[in-house]
Protein backbone atom coordinates (compact mmCIF):
# COMPACT_ATOMS: atom_id res chain seq x y z
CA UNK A 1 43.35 144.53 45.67
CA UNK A 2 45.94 142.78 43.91
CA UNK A 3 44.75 139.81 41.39
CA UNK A 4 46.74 136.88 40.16
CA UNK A 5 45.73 134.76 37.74
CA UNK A 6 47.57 131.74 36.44
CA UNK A 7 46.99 129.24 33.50
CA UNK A 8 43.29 129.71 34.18
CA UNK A 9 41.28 126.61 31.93
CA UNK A 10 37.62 126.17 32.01
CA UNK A 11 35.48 123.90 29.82
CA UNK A 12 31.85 123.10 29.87
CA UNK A 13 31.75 119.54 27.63
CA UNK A 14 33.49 120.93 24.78
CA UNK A 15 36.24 123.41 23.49
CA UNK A 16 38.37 125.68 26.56
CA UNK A 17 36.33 129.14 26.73
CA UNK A 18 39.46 129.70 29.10
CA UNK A 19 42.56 128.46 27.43
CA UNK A 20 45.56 128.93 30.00
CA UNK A 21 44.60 132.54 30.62
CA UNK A 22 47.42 134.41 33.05
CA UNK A 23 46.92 138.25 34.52
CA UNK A 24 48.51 139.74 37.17
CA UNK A 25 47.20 143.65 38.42
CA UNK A 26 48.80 145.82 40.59
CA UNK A 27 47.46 147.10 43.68
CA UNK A 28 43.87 148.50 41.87
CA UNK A 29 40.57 149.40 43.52
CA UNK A 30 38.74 149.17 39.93
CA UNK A 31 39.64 146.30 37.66
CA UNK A 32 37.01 146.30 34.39
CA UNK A 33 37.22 143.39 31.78
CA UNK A 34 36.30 144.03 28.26
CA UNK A 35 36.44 142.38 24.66
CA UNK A 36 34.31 140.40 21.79
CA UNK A 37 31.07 138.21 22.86
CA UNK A 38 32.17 134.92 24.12
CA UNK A 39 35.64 135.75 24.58
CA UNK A 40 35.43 134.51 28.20
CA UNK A 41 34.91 137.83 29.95
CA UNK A 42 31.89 136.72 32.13
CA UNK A 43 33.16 132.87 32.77
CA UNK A 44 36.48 135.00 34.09
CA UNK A 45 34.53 136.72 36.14
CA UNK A 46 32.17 133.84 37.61
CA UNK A 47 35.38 132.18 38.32
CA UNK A 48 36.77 134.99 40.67
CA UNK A 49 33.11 135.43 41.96
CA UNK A 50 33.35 131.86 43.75
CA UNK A 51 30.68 130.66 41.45
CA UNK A 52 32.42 128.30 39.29
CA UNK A 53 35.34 126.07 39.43
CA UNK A 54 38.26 125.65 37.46
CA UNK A 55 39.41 122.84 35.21
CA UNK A 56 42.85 123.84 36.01
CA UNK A 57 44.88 127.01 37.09
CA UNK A 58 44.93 129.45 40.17
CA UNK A 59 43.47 132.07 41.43
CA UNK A 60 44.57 135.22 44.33
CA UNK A 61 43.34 137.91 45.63
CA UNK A 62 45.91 139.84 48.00
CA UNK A 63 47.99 136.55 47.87
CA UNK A 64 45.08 134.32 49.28
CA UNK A 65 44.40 132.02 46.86
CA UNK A 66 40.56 131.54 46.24
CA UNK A 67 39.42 127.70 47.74
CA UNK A 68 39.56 125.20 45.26
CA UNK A 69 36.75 122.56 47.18
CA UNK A 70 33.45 123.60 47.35
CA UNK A 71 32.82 124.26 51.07
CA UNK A 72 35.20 127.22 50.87
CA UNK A 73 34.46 128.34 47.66
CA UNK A 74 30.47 129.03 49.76
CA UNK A 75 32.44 130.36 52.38
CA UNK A 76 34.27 132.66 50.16
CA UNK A 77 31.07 134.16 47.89
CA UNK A 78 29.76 135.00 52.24
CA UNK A 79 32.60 137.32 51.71
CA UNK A 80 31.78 139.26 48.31
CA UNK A 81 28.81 140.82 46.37
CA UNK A 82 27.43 139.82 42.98
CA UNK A 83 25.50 141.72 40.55
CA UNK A 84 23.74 140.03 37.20
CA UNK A 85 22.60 141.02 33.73
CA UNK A 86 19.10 140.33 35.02
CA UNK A 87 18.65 141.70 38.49
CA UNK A 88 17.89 137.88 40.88
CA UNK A 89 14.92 139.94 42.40
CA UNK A 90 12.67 137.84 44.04
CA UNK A 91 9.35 138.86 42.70
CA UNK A 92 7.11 138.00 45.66
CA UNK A 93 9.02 140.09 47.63
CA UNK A 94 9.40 143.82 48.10
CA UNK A 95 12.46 145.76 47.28
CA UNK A 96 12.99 146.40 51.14
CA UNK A 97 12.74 142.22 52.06
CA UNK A 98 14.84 141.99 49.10
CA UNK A 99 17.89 143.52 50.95
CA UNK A 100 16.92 142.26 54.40
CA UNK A 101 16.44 138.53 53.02
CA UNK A 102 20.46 137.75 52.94
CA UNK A 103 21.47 139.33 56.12
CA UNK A 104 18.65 137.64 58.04
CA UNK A 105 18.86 134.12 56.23
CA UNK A 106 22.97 133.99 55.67
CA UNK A 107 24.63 136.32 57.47
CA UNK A 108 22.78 135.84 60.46
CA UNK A 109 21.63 139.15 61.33
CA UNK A 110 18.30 139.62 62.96
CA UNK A 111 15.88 141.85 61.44
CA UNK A 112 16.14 145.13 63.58
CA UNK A 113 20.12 144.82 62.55
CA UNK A 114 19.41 143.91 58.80
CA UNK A 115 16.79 147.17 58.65
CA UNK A 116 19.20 149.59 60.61
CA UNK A 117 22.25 148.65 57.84
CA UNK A 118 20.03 148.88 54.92
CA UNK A 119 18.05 152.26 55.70
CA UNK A 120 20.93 154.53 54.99
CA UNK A 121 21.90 152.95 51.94
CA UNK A 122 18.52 153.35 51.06
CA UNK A 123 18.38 156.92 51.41
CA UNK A 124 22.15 157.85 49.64
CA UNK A 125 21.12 155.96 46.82
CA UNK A 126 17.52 158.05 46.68
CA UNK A 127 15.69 154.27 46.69
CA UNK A 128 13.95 154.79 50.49
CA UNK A 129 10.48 155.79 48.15
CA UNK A 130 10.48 152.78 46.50
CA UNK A 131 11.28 150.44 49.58
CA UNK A 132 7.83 148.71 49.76
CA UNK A 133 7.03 148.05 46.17
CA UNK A 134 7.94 145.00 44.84
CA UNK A 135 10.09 144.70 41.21
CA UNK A 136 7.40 144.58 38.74
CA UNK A 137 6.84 147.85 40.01
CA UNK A 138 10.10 149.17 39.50
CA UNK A 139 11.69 150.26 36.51
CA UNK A 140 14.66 148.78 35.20
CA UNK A 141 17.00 151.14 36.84
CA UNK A 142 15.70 150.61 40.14
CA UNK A 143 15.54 147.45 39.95
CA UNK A 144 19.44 147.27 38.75
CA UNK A 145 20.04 149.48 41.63
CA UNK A 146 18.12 147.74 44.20
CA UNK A 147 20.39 144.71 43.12
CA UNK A 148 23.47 146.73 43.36
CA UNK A 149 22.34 147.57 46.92
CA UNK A 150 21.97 144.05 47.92
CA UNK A 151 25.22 143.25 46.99
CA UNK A 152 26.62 146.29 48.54
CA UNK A 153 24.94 145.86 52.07
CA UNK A 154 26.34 142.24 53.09
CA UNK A 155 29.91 144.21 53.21
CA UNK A 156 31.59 142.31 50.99
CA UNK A 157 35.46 142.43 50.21
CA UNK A 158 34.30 143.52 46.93
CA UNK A 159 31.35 143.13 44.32
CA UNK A 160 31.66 141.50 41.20
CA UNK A 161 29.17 143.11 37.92
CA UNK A 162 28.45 140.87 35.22
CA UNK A 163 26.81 143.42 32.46
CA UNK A 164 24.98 145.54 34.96
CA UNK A 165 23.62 147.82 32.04
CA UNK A 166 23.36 145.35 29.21
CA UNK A 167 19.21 145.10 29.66
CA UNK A 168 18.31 149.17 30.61
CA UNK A 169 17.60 152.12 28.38
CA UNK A 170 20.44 155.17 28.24
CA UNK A 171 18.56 156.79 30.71
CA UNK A 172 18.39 153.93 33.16
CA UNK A 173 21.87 152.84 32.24
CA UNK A 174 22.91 156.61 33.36
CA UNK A 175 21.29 155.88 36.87
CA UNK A 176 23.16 152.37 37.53
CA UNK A 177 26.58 153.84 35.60
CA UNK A 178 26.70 156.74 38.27
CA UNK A 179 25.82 154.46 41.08
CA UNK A 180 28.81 152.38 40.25
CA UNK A 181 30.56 155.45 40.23
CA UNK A 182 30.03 156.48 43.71
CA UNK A 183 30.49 152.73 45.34
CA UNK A 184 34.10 153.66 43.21
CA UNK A 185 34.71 157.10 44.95
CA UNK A 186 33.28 155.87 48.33
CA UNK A 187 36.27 153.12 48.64
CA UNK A 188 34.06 149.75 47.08
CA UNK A 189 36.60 147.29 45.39
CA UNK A 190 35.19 146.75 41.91
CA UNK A 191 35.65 143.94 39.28
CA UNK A 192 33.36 144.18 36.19
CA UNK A 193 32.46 143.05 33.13
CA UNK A 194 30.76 146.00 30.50
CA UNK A 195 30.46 147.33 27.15
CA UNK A 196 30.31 150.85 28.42
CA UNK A 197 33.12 151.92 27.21
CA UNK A 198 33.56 155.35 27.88
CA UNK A 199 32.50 154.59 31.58
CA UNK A 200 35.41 151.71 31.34
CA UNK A 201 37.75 154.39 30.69
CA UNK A 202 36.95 156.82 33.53
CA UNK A 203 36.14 154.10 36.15
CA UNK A 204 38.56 151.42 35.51
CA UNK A 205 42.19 151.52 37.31
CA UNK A 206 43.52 148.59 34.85
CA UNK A 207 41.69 147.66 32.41
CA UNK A 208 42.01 143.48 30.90
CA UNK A 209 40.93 143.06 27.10
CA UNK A 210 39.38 139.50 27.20
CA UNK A 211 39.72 137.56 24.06
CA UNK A 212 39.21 134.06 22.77
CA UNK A 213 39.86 132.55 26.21
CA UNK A 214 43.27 134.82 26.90
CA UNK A 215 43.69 138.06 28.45
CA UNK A 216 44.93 140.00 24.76
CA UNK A 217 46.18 143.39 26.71
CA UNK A 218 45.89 144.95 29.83
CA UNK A 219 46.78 148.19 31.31
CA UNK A 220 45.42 151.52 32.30
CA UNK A 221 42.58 152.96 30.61
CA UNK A 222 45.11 155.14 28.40
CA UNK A 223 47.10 152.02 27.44
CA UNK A 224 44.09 150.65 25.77
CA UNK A 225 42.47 153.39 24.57
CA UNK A 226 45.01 155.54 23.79
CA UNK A 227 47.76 153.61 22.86
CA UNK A 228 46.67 150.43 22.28
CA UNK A 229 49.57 147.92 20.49
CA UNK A 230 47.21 145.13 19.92
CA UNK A 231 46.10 144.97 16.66
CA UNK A 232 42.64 142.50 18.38
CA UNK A 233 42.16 145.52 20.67
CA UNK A 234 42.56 148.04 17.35
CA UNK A 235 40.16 146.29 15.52
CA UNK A 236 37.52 146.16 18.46
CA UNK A 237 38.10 149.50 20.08
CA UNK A 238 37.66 151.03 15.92
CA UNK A 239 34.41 149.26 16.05
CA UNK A 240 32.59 149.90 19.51
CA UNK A 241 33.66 153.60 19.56
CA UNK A 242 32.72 154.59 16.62
């Protein structure tokens, strides 16, 4: 995917948390944004999710530019996967109805169709055991993961991850991290937002320091990490590594 950003400004009744941001990525199957609290990463990432709207600039994927009324934007987020800080499980429901709820409901798929594309996902991702209980049964991880697998089973262009660690213990976070991992190696377009950022640097293709509103660098993982010029991305990377 290729990802085009121009003068990007969003407000919410009060000062730009986007301020005429601009990126442009080369032809990248991972693309991970990272930088301060409140710098903007996760309204970025809403924005090329569908789920919000810009005050002003443009947005492309693959030289489509994402709809800018509201019927297309619903049309659009039909065609991608999203993935929160805190799961969207509904409780009432089991992990399995979970997953089939979308496909049956919005994509139109009937319910021998939605079971058939969900069992082997299921199974890869070692979750088929815990099919039939509902989340307050699960643990944090699974949960995470069952929410990962919802996103994942619509067949979306890509899937979006807004902090998909940020609420789990190390060990859980392991169990999501190497998830994410294999949608990576199996082909899955990714865009996400994380503090993880040794798993930034191994996962990410380019990665796009978000600060106050702007994109502040972006590269490859070894342009930030390694060599970053930026004294901003100094001053943060000295900080979260050590």
């Amino acid at each position: 995917m290729q990802l085009t950003v121009c003068d990007l400004v969003q407000r919410y009744d009060g000062p730009a948390i986007l301020d005429g941001l601009t990126l442009a990525t080369g032809d990248v199957q991972a693309l991970v944004l990272v930088g301060p609290s409140g710098g903007g990463k996760t309204t970025l990432l809403r924005i090329l999710a569908g789920l919000d709207r810009p005050v002003a600039g443009t947005v492309a994927f693959d030289g489509v530019p994402l709809p800018a009324d509201e019927a297309g934007l619903r049309a659009y987020r039909r065609t991608v996967g999203t993935v929160f800080q805190a799961y969207n499980l509904f409780p009432h429901l089991s992990a399995l109805d979970n997953l089939l709820l979308p496909l049956v409901r919005v994509h139109g798929l009937s319910e021998v169709e939605a079971r058939e594309r969900v069992r082997g996902p299921l199974e890869r991702f070692h979750l088929a055991e815990h099919a039939a209980k509902r989340p307050a049964a699960l643990s944090g991880g699974q949960k995470q993961r069952i929410a990962i697998l919802r996103a994942l089973v619509v067949q979306p262009r890509r899937i979006f991850l807004d902090e998909p660690t940020s609420a789990l213990d190390p060990e859980m976070r392991g169990e999501v991290l190497e998830m994410i991992g294999e949608l990576k190696a199996a082909g899955t377009q990714l865009v996400m937002v994380t503090h993880e950022m040794g798993f930034a640097r191994r996962v990410a293709d380019e990665i796009a320091f978000v600060a106050d509103g702007r994109i502040a660098a972006h590269g490859t993982a070894d342009d930030l990490f390694t060599r970053p010029s930026v004294p901003r991305v100094r001053e943060f990377l000295t900080k979260v590594l050590v």
